[in-house]
C-alpha atoms as a PDB file:
ATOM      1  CA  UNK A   1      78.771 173.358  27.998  1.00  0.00           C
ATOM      2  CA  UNK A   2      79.486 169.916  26.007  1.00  0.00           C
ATOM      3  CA  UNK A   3      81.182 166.770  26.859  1.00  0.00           C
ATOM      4  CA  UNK A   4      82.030 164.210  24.584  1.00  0.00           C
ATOM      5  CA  UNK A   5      82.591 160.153  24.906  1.00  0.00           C
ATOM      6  CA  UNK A   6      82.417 156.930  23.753  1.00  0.00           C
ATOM      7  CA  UNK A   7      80.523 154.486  25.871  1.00  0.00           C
ATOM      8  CA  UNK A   8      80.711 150.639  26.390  1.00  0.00           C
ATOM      9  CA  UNK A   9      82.928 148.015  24.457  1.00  0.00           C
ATOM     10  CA  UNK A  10      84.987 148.861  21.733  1.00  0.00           C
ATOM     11  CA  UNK A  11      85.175 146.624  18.519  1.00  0.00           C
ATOM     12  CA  UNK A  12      89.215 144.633  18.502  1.00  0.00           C
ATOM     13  CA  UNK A  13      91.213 145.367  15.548  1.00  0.00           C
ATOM     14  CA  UNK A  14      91.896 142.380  13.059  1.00  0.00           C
ATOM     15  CA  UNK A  15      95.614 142.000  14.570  1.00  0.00           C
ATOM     16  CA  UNK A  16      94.116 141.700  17.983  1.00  0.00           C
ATOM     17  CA  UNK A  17      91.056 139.593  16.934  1.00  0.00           C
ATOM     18  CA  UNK A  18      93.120 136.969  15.034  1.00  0.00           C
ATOM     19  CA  UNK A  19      95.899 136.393  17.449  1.00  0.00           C
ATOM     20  CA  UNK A  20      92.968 135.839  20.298  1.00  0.00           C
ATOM     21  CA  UNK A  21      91.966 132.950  18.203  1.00  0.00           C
ATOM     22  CA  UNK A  22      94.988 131.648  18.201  1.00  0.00           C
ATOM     23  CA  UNK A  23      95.856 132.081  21.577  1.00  0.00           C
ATOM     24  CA  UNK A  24      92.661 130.310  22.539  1.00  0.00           C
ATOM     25  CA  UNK A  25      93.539 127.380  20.578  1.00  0.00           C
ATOM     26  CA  UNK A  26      96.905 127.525  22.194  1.00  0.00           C
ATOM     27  CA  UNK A  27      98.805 128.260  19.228  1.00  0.00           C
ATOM     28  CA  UNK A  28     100.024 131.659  20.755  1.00  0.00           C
ATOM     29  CA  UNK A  29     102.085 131.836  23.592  1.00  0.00           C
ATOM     30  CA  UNK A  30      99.816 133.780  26.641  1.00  0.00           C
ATOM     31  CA  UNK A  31     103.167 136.359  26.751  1.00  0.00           C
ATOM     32  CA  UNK A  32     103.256 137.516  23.085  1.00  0.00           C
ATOM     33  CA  UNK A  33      98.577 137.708  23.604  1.00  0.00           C
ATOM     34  CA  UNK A  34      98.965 139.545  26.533  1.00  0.00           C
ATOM     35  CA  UNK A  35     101.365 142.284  24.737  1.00  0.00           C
ATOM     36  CA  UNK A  36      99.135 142.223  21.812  1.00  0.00           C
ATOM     37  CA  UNK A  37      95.949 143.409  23.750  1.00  0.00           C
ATOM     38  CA  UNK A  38      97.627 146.070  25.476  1.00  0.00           C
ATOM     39  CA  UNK A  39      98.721 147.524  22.957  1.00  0.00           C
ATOM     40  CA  UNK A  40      95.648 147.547  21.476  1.00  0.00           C
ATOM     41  CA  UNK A  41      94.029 148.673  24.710  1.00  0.00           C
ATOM     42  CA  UNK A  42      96.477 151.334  24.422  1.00  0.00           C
ATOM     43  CA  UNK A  43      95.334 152.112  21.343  1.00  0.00           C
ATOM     44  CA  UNK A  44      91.675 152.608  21.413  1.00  0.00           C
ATOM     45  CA  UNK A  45      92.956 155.231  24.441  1.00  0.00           C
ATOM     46  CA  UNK A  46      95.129 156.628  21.903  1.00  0.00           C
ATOM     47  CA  UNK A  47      92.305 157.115  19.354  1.00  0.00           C
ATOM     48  CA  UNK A  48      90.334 158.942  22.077  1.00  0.00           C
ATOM     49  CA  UNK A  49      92.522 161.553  22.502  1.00  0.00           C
ATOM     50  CA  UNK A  50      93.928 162.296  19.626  1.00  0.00           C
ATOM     51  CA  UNK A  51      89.632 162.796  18.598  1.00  0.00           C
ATOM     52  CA  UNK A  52      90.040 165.258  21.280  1.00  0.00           C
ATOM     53  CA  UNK A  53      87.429 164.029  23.256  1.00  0.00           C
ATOM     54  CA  UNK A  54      86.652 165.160  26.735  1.00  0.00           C
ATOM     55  CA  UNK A  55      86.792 161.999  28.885  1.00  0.00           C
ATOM     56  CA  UNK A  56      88.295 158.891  27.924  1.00  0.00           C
ATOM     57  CA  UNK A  57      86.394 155.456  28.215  1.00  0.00           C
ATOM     58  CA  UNK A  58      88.028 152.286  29.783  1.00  0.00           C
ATOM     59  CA  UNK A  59      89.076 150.089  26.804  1.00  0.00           C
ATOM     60  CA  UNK A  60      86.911 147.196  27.164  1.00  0.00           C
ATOM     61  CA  UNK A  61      88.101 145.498  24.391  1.00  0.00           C
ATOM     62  CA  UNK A  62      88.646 142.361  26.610  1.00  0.00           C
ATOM     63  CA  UNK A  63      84.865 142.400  27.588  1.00  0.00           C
ATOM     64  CA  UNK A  64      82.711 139.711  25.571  1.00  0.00           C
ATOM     65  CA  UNK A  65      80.048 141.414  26.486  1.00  0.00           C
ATOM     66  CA  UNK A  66      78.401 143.488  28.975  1.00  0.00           C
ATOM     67  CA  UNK A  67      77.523 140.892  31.613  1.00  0.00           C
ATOM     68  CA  UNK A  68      80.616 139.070  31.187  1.00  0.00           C
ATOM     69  CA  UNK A  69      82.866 139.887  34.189  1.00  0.00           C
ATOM     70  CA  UNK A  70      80.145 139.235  36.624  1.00  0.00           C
ATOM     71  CA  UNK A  71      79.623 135.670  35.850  1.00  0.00           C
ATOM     72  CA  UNK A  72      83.113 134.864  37.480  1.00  0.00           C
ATOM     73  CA  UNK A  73      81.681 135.943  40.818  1.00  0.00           C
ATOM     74  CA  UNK A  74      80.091 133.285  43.132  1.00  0.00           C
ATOM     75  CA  UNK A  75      75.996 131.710  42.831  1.00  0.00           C
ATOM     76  CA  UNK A  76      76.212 133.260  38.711  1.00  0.00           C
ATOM     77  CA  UNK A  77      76.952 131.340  36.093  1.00  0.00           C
ATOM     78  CA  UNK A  78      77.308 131.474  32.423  1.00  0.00           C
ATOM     79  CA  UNK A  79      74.039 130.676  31.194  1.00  0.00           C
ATOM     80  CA  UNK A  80      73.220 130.059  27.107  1.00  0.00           C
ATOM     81  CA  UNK A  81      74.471 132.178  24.032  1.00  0.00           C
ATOM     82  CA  UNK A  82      71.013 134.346  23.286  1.00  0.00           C
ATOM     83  CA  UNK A  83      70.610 137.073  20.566  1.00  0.00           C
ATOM     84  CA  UNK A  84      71.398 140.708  21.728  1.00  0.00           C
ATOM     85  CA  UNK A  85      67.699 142.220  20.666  1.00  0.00           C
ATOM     86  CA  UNK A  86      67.646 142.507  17.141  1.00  0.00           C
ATOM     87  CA  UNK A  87      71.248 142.221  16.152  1.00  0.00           C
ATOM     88  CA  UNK A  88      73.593 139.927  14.883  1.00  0.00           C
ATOM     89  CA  UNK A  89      75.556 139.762  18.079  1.00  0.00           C
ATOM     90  CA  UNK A  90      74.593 137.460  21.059  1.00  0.00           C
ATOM     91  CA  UNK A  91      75.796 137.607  24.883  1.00  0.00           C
ATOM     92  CA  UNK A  92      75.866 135.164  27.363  1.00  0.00           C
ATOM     93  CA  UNK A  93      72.563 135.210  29.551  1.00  0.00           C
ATOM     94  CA  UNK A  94      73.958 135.507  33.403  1.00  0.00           C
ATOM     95  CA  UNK A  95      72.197 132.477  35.659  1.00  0.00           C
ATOM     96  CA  UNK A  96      71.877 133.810  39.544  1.00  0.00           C
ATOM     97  CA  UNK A  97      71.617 130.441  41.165  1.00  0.00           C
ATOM     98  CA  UNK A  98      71.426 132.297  44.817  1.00  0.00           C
ATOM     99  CA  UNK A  99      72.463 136.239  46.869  1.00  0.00           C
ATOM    100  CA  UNK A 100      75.419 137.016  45.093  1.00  0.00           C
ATOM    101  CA  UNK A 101      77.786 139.203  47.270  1.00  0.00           C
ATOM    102  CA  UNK A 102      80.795 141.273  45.603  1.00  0.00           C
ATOM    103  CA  UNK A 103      83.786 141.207  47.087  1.00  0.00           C
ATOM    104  CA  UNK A 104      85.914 144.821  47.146  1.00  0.00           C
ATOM    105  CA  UNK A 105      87.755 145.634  43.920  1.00  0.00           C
ATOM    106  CA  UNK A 106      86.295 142.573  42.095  1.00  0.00           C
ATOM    107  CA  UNK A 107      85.416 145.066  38.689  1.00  0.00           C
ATOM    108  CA  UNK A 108      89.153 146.623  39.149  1.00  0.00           C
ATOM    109  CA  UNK A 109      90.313 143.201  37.990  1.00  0.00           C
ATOM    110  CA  UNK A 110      88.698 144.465  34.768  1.00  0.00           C
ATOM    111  CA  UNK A 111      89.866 147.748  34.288  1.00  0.00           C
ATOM    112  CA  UNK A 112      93.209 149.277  32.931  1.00  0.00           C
ATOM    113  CA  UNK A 113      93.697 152.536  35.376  1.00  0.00           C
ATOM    114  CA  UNK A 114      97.326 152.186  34.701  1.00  0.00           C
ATOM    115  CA  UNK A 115      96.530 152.876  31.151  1.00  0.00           C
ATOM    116  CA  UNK A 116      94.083 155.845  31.443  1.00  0.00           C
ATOM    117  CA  UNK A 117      95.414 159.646  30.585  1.00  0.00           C
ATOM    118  CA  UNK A 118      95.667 161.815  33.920  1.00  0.00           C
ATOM    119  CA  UNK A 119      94.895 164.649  31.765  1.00  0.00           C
ATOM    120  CA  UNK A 120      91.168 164.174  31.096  1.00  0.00           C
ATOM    121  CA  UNK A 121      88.209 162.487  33.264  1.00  0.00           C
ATOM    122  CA  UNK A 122      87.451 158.989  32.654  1.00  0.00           C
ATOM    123  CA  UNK A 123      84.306 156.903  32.092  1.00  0.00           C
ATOM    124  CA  UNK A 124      83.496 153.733  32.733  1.00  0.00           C
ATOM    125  CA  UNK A 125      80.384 151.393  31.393  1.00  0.00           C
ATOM    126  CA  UNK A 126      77.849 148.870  33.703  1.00  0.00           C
ATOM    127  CA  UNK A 127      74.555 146.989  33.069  1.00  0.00           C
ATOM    128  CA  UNK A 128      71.932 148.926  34.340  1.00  0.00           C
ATOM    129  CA  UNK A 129      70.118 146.732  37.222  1.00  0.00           C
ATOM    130  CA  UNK A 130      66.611 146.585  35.172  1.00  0.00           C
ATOM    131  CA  UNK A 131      68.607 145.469  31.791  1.00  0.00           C
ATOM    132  CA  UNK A 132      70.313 142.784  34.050  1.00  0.00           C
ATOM    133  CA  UNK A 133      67.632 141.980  35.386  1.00  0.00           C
ATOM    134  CA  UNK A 134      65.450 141.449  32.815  1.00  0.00           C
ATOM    135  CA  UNK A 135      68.462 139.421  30.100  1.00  0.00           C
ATOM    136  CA  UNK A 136      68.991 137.138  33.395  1.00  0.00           C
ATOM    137  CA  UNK A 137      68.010 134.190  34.586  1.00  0.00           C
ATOM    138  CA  UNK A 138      66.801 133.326  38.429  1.00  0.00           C
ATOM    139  CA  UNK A 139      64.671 131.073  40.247  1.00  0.00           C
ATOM    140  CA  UNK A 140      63.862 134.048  43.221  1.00  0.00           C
ATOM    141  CA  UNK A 141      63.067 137.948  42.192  1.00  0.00           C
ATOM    142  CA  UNK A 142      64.011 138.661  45.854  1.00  0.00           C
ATOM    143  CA  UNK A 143      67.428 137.115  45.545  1.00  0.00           C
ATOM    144  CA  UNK A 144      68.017 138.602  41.888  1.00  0.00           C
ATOM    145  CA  UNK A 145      67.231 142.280  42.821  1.00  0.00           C
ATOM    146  CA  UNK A 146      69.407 141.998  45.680  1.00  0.00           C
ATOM    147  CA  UNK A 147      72.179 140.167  43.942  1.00  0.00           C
ATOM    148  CA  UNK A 148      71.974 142.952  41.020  1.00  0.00           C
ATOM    149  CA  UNK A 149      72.650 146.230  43.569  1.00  0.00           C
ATOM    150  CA  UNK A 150      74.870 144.577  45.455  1.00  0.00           C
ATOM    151  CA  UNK A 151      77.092 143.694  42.198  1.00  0.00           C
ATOM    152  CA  UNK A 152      76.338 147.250  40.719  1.00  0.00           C
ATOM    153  CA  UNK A 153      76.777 149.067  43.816  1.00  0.00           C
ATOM    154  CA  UNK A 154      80.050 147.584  44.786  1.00  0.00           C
ATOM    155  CA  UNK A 155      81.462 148.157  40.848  1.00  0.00           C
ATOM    156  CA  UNK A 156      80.138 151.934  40.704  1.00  0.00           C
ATOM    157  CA  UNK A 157      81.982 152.704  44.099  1.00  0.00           C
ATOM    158  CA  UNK A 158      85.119 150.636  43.118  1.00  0.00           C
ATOM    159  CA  UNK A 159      84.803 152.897  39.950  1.00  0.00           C
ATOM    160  CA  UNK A 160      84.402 156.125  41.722  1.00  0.00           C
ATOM    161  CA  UNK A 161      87.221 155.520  43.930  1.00  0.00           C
ATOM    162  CA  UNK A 162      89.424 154.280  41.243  1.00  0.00           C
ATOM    163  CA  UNK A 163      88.835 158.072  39.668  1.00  0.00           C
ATOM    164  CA  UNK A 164      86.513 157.145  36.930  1.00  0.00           C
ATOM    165  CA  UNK A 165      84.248 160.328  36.781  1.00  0.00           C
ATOM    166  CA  UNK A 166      81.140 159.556  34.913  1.00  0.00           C
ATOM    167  CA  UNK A 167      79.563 155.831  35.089  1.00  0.00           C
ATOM    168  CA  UNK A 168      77.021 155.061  32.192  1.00  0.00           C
ATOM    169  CA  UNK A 169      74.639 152.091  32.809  1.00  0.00           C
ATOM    170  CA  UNK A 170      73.403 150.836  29.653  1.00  0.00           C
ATOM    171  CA  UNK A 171      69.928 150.388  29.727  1.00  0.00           C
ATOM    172  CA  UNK A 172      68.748 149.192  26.320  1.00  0.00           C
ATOM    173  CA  UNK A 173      65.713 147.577  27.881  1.00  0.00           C
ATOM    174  CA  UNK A 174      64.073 150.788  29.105  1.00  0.00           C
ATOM    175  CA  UNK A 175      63.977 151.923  25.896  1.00  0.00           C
ATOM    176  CA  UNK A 176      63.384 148.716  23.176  1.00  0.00           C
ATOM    177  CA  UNK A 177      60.117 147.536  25.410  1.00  0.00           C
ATOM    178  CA  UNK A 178      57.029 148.990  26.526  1.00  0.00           C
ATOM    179  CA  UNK A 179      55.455 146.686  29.289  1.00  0.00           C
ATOM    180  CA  UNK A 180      58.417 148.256  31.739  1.00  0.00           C
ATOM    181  CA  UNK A 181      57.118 148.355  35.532  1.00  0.00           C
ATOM    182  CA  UNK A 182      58.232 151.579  36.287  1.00  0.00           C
ATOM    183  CA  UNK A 183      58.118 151.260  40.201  1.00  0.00           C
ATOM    184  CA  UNK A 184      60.264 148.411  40.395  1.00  0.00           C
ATOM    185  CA  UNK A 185      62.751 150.511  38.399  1.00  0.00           C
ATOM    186  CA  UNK A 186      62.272 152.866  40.843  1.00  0.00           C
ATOM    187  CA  UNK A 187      63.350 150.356  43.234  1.00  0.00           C
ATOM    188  CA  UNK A 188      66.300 148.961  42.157  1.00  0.00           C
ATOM    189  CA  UNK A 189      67.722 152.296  41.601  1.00  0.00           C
ATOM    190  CA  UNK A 190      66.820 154.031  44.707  1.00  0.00           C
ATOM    191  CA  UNK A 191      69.700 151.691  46.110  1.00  0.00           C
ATOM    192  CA  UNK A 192      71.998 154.247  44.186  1.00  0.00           C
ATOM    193  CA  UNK A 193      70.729 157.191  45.343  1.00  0.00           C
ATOM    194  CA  UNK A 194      72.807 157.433  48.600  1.00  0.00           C
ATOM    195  CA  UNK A 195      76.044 157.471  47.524  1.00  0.00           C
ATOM    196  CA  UNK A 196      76.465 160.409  45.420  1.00  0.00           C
ATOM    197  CA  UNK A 197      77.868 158.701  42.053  1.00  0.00           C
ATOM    198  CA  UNK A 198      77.286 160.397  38.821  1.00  0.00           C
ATOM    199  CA  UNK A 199      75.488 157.480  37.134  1.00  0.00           C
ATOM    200  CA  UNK A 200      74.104 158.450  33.640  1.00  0.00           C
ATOM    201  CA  UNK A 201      71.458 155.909  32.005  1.00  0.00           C
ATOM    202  CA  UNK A 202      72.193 155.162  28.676  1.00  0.00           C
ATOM    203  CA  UNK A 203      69.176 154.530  26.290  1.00  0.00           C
ATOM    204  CA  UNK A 204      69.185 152.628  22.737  1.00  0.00           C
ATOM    205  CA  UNK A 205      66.591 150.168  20.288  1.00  0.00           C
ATOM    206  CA  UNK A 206      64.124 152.576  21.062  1.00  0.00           C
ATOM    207  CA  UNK A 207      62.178 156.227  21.095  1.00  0.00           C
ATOM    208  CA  UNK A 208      62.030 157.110  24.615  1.00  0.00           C
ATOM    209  CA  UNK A 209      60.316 160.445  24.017  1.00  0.00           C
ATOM    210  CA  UNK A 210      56.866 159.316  26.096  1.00  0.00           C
ATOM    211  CA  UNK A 211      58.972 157.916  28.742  1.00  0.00           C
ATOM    212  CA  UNK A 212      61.221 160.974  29.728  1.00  0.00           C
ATOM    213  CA  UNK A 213      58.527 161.950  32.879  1.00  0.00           C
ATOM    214  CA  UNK A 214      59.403 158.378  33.898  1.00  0.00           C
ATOM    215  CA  UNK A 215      62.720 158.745  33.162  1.00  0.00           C
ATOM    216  CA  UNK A 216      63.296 162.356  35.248  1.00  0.00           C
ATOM    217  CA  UNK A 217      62.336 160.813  38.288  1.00  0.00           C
ATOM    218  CA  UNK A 218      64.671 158.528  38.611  1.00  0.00           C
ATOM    219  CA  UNK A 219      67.354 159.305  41.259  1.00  0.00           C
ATOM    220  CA  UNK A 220      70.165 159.738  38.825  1.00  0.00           C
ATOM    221  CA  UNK A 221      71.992 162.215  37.055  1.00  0.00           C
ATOM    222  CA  UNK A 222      70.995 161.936  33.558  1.00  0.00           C
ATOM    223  CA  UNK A 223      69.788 159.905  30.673  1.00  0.00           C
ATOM    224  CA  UNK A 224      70.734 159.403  27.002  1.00  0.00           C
ATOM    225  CA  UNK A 225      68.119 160.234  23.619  1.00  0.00           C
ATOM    226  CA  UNK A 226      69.229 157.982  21.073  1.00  0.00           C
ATOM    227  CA  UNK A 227      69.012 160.081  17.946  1.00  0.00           C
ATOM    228  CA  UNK A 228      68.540 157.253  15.639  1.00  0.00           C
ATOM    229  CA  UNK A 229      64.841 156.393  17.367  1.00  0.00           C
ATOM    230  CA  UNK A 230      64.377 160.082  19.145  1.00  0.00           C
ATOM    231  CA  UNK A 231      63.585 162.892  17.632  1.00  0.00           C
ATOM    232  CA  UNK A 232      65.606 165.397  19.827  1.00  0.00           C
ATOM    233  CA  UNK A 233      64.256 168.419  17.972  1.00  0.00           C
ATOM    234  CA  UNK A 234      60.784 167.280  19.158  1.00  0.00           C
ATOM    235  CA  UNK A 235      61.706 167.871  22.598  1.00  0.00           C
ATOM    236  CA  UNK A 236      60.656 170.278  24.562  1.00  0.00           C
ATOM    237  CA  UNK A 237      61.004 172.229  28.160  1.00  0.00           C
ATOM    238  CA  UNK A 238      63.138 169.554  29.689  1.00  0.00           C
ATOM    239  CA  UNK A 239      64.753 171.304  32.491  1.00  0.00           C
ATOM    240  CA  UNK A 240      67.831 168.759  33.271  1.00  0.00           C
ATOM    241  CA  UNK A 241      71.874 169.528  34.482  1.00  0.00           C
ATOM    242  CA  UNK A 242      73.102 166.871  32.000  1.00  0.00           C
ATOM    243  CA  UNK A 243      71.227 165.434  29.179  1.00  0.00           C
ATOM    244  CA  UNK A 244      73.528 162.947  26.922  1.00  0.00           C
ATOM    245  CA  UNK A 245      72.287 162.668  23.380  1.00  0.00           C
ATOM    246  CA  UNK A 246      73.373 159.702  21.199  1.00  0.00           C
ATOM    247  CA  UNK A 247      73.974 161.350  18.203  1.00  0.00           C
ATOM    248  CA  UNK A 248      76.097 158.599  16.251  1.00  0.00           C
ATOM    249  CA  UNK A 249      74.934 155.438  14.820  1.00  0.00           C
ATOM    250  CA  UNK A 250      76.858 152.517  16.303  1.00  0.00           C
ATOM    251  CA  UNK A 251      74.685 149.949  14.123  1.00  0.00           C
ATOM    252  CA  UNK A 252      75.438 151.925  10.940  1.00  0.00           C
ATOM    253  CA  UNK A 253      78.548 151.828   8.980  1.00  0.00           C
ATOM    254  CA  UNK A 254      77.330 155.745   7.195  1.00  0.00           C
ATOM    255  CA  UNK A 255      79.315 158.594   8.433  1.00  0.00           C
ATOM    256  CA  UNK A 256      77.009 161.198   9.138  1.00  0.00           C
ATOM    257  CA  UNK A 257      77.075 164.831   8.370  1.00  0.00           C
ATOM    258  CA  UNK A 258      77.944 167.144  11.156  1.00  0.00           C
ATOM    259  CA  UNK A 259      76.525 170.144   9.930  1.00  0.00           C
ATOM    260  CA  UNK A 260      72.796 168.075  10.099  1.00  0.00           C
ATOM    261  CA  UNK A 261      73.606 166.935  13.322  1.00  0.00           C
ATOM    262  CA  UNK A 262      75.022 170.132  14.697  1.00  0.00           C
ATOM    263  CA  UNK A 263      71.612 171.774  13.984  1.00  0.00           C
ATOM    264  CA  UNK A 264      69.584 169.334  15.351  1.00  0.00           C
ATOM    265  CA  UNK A 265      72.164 169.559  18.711  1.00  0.00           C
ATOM    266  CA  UNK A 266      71.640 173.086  18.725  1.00  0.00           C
ATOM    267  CA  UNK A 267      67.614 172.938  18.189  1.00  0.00           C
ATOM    268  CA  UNK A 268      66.937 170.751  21.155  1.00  0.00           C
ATOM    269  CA  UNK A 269      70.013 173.073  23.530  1.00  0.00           C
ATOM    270  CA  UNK A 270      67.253 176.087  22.290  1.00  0.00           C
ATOM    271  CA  UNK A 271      64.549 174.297  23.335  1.00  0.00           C
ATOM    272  CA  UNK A 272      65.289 172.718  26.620  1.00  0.00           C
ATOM    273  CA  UNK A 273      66.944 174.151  29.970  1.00  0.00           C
ATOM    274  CA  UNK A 274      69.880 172.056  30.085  1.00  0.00           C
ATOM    275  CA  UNK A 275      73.492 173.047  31.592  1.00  0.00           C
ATOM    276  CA  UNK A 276      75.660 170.315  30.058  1.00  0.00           C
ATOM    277  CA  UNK A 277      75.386 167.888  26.874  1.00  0.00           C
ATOM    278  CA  UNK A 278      77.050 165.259  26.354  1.00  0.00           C
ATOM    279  CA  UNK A 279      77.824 163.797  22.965  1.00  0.00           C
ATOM    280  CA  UNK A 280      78.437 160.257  22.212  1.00  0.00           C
ATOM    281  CA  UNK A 281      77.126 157.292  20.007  1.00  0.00           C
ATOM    282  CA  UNK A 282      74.121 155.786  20.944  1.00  0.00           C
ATOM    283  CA  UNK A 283      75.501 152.551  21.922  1.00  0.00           C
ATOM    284  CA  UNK A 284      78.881 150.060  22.270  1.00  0.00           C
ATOM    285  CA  UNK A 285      81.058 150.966  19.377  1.00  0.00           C
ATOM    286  CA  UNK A 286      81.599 146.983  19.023  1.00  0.00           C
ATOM    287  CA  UNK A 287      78.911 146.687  16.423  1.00  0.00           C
ATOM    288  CA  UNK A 288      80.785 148.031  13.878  1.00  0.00           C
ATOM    289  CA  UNK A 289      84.265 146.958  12.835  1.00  0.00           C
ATOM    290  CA  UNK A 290      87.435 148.760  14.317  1.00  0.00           C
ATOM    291  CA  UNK A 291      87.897 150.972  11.222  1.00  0.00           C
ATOM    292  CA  UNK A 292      84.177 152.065  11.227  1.00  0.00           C
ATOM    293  CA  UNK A 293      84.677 152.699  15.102  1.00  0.00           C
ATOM    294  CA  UNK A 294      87.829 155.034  14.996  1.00  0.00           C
ATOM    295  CA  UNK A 295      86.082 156.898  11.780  1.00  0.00           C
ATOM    296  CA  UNK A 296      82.694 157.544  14.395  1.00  0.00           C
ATOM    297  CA  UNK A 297      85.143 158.687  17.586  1.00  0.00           C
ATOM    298  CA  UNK A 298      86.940 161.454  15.088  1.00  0.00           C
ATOM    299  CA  UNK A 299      83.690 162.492  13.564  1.00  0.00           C
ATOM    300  CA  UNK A 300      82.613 162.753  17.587  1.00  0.00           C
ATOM    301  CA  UNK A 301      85.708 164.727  18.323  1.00  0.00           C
ATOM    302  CA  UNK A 302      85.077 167.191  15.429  1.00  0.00           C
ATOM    303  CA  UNK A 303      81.008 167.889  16.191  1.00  0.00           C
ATOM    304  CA  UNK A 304      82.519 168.508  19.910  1.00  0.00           C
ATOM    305  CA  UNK A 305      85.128 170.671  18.369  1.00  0.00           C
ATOM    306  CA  UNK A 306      82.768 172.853  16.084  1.00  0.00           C
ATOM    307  CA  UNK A 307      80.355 173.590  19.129  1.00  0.00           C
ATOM    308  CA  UNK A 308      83.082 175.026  20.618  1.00  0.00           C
ATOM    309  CA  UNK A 309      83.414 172.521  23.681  1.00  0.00           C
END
């Protein structure tokens, strides 16, 4: 079986993106902004489905980045603008000062359930706690961990309860370094492993390929191969319910050819033991520009359709 979605922020379109600056230099009334991003939010939904995907992603076309939301809880701040790896984007590092608790349907305030089709399952994007962790800042390790799951935690079972099937938590960080301390991964997300959420690690900068054994035993319920670094046809006997493979570049304007990436899909389904495969870029959609983005969620929507779903 296949499933197909987009994952993290979307990219705004230039209608969107040039009334925000105006409405920021208060030049735009906040009545006429806030009608312009839904509609737009409504919008990226609309792009989803009509790509025929399986579930539909949250628009997070509000998010600045990843972290963003969280810094409006209390003891984290908005620390300085730093590079996201090796891109020409940036975020804005999150500061834990002390234990940060999360108050009940904090991440809610972020969401748009009212928008979201009833006909298909929904997904929603995090921070996974060892990429927040490692992009913060903190004074105490002790205090950080703790403040991380009990953020994530909270936001995963707001999710969950809101109806948002599948919960990816982007963890670039496994994947672009090397010096990872595996058992204090291990830690942070054995605070998951309780509660029965279907949270799917999503991998990208890097080839991940000697760090599936790692990877398997972590108490979740999958992990992404980006294609652009992995070599999925190079895998072998992975015996996994859900494996996500990132098969379209999110960094890279080129439309690829579904016919080459149908084959590879279909080499690595032969070669592995896996029940379900999800299909999706390998990261945030938002580093391309909007017209780039909506050509990459049709071409996802056909590769879904031509494996026959």
């Amino acid at each position: 079986m296949y499933q197909a979605y987009i994952v993290g922020i979307f990219p705004r379109n230039d209608n969107l993106a040039y009334k925000w600056k105006l409405y920021e230099r208060g030049e735009l009334g906040e009545d006429e902004f806030l009608e312009t991003l839904r509609e737009s939010q409504e919008e990226v939904i609309r792009v989803q489905l009509e790509a025929g995907l399986s579930h539909i992603h949250d628009p997070y076309i509000d998010w600045h980045d990843i972290f963003r939301p969280f810094t409006d809880l209390e003891e984290i701040d908005i620390g300085p603008i730093t590079r996201y790896f090796e891109n020409n984007t940036f975020y804005k590092k999150p500061v834990i000062r002390g234990r940060v608790r999360y108050p009940d349907g904090f991440i809610l305030n972020y969401l748009h359930k009212d928008l979201m089709p009833r006909d298909r399952d929904w997904v929603a994007s995090l921070p996974g706690p060892y990429t927040f962790l490692r992009l913060s800042m903190y004074k105490n390790l002790d205090d950080a961990k703790a403040s991380i799951n009990n953020i994530l935690i909270g936001s995963a079972l707001d999710m969950a309860d809101a109806g948002y099937k599948v919960i990816t938590f982007h963890e670039p960080c496994l994947a672009y370094y090397n010096d990872i301390d595996w058992g204090l991964v291990q830690e942070l997300y054995r605070a998951f492993d309780e509660y029965g959420i279907d949270i799917r690690i999503h991998l990208y900068f890097g080839d991940v390929k000697n760090k599936i054994d790692n990877l398997t035993n972590l108490p979740i319920s999958s992990f992404s191969l980006d294609t652009s670094y992995t070599d999925i046809t190079s895998i072998n006997n992975l015996d996994k319910n859900v494996v996500v493979l990132g098969v379209l570049d999110s960094q890279n304007t080129l439309i690829e050819d579904p016919t080459h990436l149908i084959k590879s899909i279909n080499i690595f389904k032969d070669n592995n033991s896996v029940d379900t495969i999800a299909l999706t870029p390998n990261t945030d959609l938002d580093f391309l520009t909007f017209d780039y983005a909506v050509k990459k969620v049709r071409l996802l929507g056909e590769i879904y359709r031509r494996l026959g779903q």
